[in-house]
N, C-alpha and C. Protein backbone atom coordinates (compact mmCIF):
# COMPACT_ATOMS: atom_id res chain seq x y z
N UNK A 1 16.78 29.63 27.80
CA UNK A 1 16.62 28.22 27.95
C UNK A 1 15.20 27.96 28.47
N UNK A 2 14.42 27.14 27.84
CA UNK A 2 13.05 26.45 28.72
C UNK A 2 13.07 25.74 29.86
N UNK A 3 12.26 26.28 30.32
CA UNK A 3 11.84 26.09 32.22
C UNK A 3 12.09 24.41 31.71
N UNK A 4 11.51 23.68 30.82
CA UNK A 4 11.65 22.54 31.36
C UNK A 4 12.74 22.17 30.81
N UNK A 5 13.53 22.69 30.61
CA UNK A 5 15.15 21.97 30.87
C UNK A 5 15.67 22.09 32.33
N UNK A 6 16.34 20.84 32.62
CA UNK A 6 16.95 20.62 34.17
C UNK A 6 18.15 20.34 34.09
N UNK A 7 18.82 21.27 34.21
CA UNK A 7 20.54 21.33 34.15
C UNK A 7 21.09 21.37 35.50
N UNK A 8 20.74 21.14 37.12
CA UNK A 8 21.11 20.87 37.95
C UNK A 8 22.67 19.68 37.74
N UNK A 9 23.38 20.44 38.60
CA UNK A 9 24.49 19.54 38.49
C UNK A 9 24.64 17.84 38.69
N UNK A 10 23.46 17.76 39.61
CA UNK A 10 23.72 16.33 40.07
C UNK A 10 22.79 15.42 39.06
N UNK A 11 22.05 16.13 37.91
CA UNK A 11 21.19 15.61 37.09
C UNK A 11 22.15 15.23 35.58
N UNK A 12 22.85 15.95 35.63
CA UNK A 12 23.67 16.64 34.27
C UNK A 12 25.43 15.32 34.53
N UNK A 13 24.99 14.91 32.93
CA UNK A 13 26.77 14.40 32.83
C UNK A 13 27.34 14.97 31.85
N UNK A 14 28.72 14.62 31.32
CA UNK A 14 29.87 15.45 30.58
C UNK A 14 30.23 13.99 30.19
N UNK A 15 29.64 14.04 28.40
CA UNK A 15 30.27 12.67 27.87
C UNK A 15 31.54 12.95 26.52
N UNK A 16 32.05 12.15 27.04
CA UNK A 16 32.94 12.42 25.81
C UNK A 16 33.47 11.05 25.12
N UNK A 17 33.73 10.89 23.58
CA UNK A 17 33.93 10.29 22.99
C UNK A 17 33.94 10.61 21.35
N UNK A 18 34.31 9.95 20.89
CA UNK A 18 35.16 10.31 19.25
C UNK A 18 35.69 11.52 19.10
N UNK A 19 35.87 12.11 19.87
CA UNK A 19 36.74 13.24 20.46
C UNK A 19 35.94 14.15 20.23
N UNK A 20 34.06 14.16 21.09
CA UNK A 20 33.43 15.06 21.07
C UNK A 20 33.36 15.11 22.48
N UNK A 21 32.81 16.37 23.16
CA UNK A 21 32.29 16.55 24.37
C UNK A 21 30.80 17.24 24.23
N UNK A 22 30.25 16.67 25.30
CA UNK A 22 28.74 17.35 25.34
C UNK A 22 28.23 17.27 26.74
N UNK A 23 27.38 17.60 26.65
CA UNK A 23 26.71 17.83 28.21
C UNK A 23 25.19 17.25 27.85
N UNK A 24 24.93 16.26 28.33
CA UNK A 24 23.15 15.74 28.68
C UNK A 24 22.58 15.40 30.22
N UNK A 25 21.61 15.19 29.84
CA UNK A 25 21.20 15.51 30.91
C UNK A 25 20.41 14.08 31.17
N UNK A 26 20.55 12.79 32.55
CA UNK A 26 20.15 11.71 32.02
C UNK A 26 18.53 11.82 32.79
N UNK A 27 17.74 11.24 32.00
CA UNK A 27 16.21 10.44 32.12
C UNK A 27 16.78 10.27 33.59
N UNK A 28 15.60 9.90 34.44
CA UNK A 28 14.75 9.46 35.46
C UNK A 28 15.66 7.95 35.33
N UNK A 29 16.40 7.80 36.66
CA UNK A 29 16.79 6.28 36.66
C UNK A 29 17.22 5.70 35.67
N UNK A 30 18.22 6.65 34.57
CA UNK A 30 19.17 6.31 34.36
C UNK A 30 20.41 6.62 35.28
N UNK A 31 21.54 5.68 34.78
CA UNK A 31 22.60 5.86 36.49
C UNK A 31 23.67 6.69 34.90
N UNK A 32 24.48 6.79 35.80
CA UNK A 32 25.89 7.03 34.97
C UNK A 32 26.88 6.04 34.29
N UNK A 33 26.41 4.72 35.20
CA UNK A 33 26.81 3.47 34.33
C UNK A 33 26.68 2.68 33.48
N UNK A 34 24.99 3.41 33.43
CA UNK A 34 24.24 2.53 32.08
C UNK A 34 24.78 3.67 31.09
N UNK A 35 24.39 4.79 31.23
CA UNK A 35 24.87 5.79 30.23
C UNK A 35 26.35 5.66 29.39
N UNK A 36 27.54 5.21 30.15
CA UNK A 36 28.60 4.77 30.09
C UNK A 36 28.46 3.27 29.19
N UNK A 37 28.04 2.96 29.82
CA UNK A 37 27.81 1.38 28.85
C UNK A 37 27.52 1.45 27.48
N UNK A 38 26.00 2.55 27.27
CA UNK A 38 25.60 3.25 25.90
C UNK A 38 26.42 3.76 25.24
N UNK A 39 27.45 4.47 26.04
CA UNK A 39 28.39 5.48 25.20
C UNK A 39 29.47 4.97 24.54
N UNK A 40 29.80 3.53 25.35
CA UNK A 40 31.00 3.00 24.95
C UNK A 40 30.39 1.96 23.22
N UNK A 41 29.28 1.46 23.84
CA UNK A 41 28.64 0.71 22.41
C UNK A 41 28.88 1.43 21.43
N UNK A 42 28.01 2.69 21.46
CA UNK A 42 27.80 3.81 20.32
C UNK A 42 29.55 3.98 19.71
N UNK A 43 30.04 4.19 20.16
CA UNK A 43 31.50 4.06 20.19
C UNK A 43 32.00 3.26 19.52
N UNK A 44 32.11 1.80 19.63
CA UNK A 44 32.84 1.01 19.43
C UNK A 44 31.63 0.59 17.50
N UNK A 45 30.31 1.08 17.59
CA UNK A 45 29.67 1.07 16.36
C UNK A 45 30.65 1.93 15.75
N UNK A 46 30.42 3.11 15.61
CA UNK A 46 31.59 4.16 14.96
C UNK A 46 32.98 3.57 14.54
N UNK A 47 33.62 2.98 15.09
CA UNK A 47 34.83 2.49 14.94
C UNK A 47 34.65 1.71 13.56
N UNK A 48 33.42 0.31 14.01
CA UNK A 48 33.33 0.04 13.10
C UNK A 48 33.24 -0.33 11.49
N UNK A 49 31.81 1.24 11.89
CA UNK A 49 31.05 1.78 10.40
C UNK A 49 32.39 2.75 9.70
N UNK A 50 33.26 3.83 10.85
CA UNK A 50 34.07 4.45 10.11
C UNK A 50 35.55 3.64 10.16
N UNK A 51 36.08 3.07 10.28
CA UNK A 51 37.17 1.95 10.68
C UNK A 51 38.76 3.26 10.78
N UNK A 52 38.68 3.44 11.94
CA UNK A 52 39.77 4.66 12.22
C UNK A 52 41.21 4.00 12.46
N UNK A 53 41.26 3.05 11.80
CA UNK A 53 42.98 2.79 11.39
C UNK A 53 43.49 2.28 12.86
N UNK A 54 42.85 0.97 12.79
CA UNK A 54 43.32 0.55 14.28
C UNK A 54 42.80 0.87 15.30
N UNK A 55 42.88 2.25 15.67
CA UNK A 55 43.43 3.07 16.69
C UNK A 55 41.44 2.47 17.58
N UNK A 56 41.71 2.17 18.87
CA UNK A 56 40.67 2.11 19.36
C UNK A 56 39.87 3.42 20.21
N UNK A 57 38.53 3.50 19.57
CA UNK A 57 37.54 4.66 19.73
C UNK A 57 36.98 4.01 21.43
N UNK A 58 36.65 5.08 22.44
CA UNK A 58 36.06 4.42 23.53
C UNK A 58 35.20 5.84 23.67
N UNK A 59 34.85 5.74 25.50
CA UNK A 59 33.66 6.86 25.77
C UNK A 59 34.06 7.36 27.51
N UNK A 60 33.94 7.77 28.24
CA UNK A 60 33.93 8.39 29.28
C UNK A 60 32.26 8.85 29.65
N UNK A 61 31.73 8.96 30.24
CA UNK A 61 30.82 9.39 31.35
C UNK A 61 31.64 10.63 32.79
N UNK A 62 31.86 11.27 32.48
CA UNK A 62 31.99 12.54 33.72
C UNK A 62 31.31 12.91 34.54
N UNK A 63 30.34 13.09 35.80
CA UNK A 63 29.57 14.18 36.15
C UNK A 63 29.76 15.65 36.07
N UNK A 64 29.14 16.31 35.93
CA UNK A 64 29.26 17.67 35.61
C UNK A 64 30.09 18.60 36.71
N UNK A 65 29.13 18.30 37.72
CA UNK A 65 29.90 19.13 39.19
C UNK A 65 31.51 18.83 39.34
N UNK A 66 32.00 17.57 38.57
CA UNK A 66 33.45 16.73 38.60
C UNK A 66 34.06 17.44 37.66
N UNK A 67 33.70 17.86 36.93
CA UNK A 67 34.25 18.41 35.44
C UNK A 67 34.59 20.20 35.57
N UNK A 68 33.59 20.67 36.80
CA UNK A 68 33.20 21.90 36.89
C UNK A 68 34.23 22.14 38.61
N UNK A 69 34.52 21.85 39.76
CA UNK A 69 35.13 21.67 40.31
C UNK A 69 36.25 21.02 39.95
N UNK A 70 36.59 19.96 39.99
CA UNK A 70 37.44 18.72 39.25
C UNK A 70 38.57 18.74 41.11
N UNK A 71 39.79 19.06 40.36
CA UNK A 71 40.66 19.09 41.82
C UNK A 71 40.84 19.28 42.98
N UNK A 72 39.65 21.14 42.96
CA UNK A 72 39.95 21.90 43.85
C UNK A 72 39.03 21.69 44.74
N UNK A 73 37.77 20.60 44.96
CA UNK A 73 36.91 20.03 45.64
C UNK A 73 37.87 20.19 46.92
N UNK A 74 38.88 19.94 47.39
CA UNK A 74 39.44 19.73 48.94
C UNK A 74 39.59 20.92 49.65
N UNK A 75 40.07 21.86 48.56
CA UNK A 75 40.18 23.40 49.26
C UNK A 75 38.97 24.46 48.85
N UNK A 76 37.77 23.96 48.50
CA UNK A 76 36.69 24.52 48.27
C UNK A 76 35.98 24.81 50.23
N UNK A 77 36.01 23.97 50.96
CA UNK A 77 36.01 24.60 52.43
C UNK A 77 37.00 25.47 52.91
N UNK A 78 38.03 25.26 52.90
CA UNK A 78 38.67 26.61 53.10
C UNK A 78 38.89 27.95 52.33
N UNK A 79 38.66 27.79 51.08
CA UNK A 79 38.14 29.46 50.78
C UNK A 79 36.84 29.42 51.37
N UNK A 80 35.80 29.02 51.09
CA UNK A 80 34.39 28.97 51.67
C UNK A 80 34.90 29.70 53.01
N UNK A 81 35.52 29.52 53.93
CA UNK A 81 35.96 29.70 55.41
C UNK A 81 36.81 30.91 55.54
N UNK A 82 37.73 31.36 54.48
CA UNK A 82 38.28 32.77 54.11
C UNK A 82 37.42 33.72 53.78
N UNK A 83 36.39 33.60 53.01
CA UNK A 83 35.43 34.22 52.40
C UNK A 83 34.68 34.94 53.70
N UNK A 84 33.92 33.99 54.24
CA UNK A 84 33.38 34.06 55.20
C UNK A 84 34.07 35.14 56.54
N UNK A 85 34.86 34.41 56.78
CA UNK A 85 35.71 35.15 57.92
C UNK A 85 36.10 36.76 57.32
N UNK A 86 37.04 37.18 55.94
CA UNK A 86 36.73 37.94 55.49
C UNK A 86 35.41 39.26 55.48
N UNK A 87 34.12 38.58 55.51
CA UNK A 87 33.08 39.24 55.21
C UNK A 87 32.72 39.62 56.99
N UNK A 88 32.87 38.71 58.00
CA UNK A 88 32.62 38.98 59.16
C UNK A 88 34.03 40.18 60.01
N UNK A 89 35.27 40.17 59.46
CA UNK A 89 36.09 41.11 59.56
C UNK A 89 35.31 42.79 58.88
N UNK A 90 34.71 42.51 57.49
CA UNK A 90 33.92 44.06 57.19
C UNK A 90 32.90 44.39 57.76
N UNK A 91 32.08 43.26 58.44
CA UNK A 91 31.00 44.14 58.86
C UNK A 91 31.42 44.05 60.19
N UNK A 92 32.26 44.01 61.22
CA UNK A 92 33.00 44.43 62.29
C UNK A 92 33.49 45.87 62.28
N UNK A 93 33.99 46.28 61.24
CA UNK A 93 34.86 47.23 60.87
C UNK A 93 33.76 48.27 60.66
N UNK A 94 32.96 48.44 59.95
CA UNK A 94 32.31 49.23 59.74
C UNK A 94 31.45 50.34 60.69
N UNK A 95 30.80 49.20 61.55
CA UNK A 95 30.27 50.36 62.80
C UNK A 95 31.25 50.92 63.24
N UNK A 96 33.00 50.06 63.94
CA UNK A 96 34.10 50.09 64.41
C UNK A 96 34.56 52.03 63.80
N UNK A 97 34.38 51.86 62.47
CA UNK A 97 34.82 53.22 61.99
C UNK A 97 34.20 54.67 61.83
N UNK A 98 32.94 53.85 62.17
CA UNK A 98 31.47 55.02 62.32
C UNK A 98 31.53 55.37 63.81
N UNK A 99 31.82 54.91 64.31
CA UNK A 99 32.12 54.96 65.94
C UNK A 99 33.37 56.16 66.04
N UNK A 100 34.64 56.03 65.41
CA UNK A 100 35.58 56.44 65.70
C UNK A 100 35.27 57.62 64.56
N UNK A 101 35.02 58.05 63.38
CA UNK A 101 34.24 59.12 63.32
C UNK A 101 34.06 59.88 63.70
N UNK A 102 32.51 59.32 64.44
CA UNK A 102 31.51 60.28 65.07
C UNK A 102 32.72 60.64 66.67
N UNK A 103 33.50 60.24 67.05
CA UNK A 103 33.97 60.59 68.13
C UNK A 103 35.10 61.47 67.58
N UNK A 104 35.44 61.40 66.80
CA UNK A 104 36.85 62.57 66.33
C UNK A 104 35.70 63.85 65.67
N UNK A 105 34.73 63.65 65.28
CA UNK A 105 33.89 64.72 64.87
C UNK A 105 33.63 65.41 66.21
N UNK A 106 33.30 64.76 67.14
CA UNK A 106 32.68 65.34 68.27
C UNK A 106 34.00 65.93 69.26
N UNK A 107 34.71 65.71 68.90
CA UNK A 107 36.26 66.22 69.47
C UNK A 107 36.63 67.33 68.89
N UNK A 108 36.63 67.79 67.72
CA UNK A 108 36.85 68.70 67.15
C UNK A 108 35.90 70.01 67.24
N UNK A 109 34.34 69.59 67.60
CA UNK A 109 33.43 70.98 68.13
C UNK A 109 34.13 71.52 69.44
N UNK A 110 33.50 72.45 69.45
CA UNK A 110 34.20 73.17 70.60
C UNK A 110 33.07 73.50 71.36
C-alpha cells in the first residue's frame, strides 16, 4: 500500500449500499454525515436509473473501528486487564523459579 494512503481507524468509514460494502477513507472535513447524505442520494439515483421493483435502495455510513470492534467495545477493558495481569503473573514467576532452581541445585552438591 502507498505511504500516502491513511487508513487510520478514526479517518476510515464502512459504507454500504446497493448491497455493496467498501471502505473509504473521508477528505479533510468531511463528517460522516455529509458522507451519509452523499450515499443515500447516490442511492436513491440508482433506484431510479435501475428501477429495482419497488423495493427501496438506501445507504449506511459505519465507522470502521464500529464495524471492527462492533459489540465487544465494553469488555475490551477487561481482557485488556486479564492480559495484563496475566503477563505480570509470568514475569513474577520466572525469577520465582530461577530462584528455586538455583537453591535445589545448590542442595543437592555436597
Amino acid at each position: 500500500m502507498p505511504p500516502s494512503v491513511d487508513i487510520r481507524p478514526e479517518r476510515c468509514q464502512v459504507q454500504v449500499g446497493y448491497n455493496f460494502w467498501g471502505i473509504e477513507t473521508l477528505r479533510d472535513g468531511v463528517t460522516g454525515q455529509s458522507a451519509l447524505t452523499e450515499m443515500k442520494t447516490i442511492a436513491k439515483q440508482l433506484q431510479r436509473q435501475y428501477s429495482t421493483n419497488g423495493r427501496e435502495e438506501s445507504a449506511s455510513v459505519i465507522p470502521l473501528s464500529e464495524v471492527i470492534v462492533g459489540d465487544v467495545r465494553p469488555i475490551l477493558p477487561t481482557l485488556l486487564s486479564g492480559a495484563v495481569l496475566l503477563l505480570l503473573i509470568a514475569c513474577v514467576n520466572v525469577p520465582a523459579w530461577c530462584w528455586c532452581a538455583r537453591r535445589t541445585a545448590d542442595a543437592r552438591l555436597p
